[in-house]
Structure formats: C-alpha cells, structure tokens
Protein backbone atom coordinates (compact mmCIF):
# COMPACT_ATOMS: atom_id res chain seq x y z
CA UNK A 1 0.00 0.00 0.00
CA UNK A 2 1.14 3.24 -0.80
CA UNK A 3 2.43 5.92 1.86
CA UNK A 4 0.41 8.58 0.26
CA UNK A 5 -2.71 6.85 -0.36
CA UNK A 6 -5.13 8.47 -3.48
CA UNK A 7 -9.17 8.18 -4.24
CA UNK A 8 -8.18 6.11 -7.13
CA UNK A 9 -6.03 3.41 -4.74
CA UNK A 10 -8.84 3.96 -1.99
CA UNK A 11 -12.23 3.44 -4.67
CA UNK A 12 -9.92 0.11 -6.00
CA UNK A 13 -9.88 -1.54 -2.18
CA UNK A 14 -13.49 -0.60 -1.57
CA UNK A 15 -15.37 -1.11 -4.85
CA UNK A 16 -15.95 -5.08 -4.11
CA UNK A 17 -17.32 -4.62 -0.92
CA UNK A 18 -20.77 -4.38 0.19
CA UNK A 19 -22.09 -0.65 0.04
CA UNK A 20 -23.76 -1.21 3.42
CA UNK A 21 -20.51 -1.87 5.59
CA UNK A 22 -19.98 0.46 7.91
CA UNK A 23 -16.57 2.36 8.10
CA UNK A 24 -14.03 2.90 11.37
CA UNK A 25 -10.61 4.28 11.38
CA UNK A 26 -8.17 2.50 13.44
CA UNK A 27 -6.07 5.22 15.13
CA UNK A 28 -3.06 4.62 17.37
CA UNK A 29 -1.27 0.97 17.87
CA UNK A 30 0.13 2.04 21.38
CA UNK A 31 -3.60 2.75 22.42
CA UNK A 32 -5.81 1.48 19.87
CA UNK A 33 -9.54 2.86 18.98
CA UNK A 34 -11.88 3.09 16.45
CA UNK A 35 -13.24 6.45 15.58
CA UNK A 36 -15.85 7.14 13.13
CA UNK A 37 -15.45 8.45 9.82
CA UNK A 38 -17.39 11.69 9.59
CA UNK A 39 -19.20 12.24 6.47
CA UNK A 40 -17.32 15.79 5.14
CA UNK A 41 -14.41 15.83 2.96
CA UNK A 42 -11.79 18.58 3.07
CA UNK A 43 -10.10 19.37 -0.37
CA UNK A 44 -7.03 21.85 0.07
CA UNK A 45 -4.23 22.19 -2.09
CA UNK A 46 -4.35 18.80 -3.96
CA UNK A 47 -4.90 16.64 -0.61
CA UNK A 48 -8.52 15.12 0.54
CA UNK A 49 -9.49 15.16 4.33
CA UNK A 50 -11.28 12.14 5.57
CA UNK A 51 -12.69 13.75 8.53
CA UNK A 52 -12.67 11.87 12.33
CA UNK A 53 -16.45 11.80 14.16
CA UNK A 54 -15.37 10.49 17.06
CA UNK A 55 -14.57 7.28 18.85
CA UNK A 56 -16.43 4.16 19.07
CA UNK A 57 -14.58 2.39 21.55
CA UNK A 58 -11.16 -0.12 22.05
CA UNK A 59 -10.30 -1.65 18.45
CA UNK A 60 -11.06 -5.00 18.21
CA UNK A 61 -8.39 -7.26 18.88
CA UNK A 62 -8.67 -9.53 15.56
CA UNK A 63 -8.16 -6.26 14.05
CA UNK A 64 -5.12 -5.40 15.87
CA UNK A 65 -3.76 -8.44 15.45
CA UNK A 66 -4.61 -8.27 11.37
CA UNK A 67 -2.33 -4.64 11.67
CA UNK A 68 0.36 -6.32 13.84
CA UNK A 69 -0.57 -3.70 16.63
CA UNK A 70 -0.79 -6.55 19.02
C-alpha cells in the first residue's frame, strides 16, 4: 500500500465490498480505537481530508492483530 494513499487506490480496495458496511478508522497501535469516519471531505491544495467523528470504543483485537498492533 502506498504511503500517500489516493481516491483512485482507496475506490480500487473498496469497490468489491458491500455498500452497506460500515466504516471505522483504526487510530493509534500504542492505544488502539476506532473512531468514526465523519461524512465531510476537506479538499485543500491537492490533498482530501477524511474527517474523524469520534470514537467508538477499544479496536477489536482480531483487528489489531490483522495490523500487527498486538
């Protein structure tokens, strides 16, 4: 995956997947969370912001473990 990740790269990993999943960032492997994805984009000078919503709660640990977090 690249560093600097673009819509193109992002729309490729997501357009096989059911529309009606639900989406989390995982933030942090010293202290892990999810945090909800917020539904406004940022555009400024050539970058997109995905903006955070909040948390949900501790990261599951599958998923940690799927990152190498763990």
């Amino acid at each position: 995956m690249p560093q600097d990740l673009t819509v193109g790269y992002l729309l490729q990993q997501l357009q096989n997947l059911d529309p009606n999943l639900r989406v989390r960032i995982a933030v942090n492997p010293d202290f892990p969370f999810a945090h909800f994805l917020g539904t406004n984009l940022v555009i400024n000078d050539g970058l997109v912001y995905l903006v955070e919503d909040g948390q949900e709660g501790y990261l599951p640990t599958a998923v940690s473990d799927r990152l190498s977090w763990a």
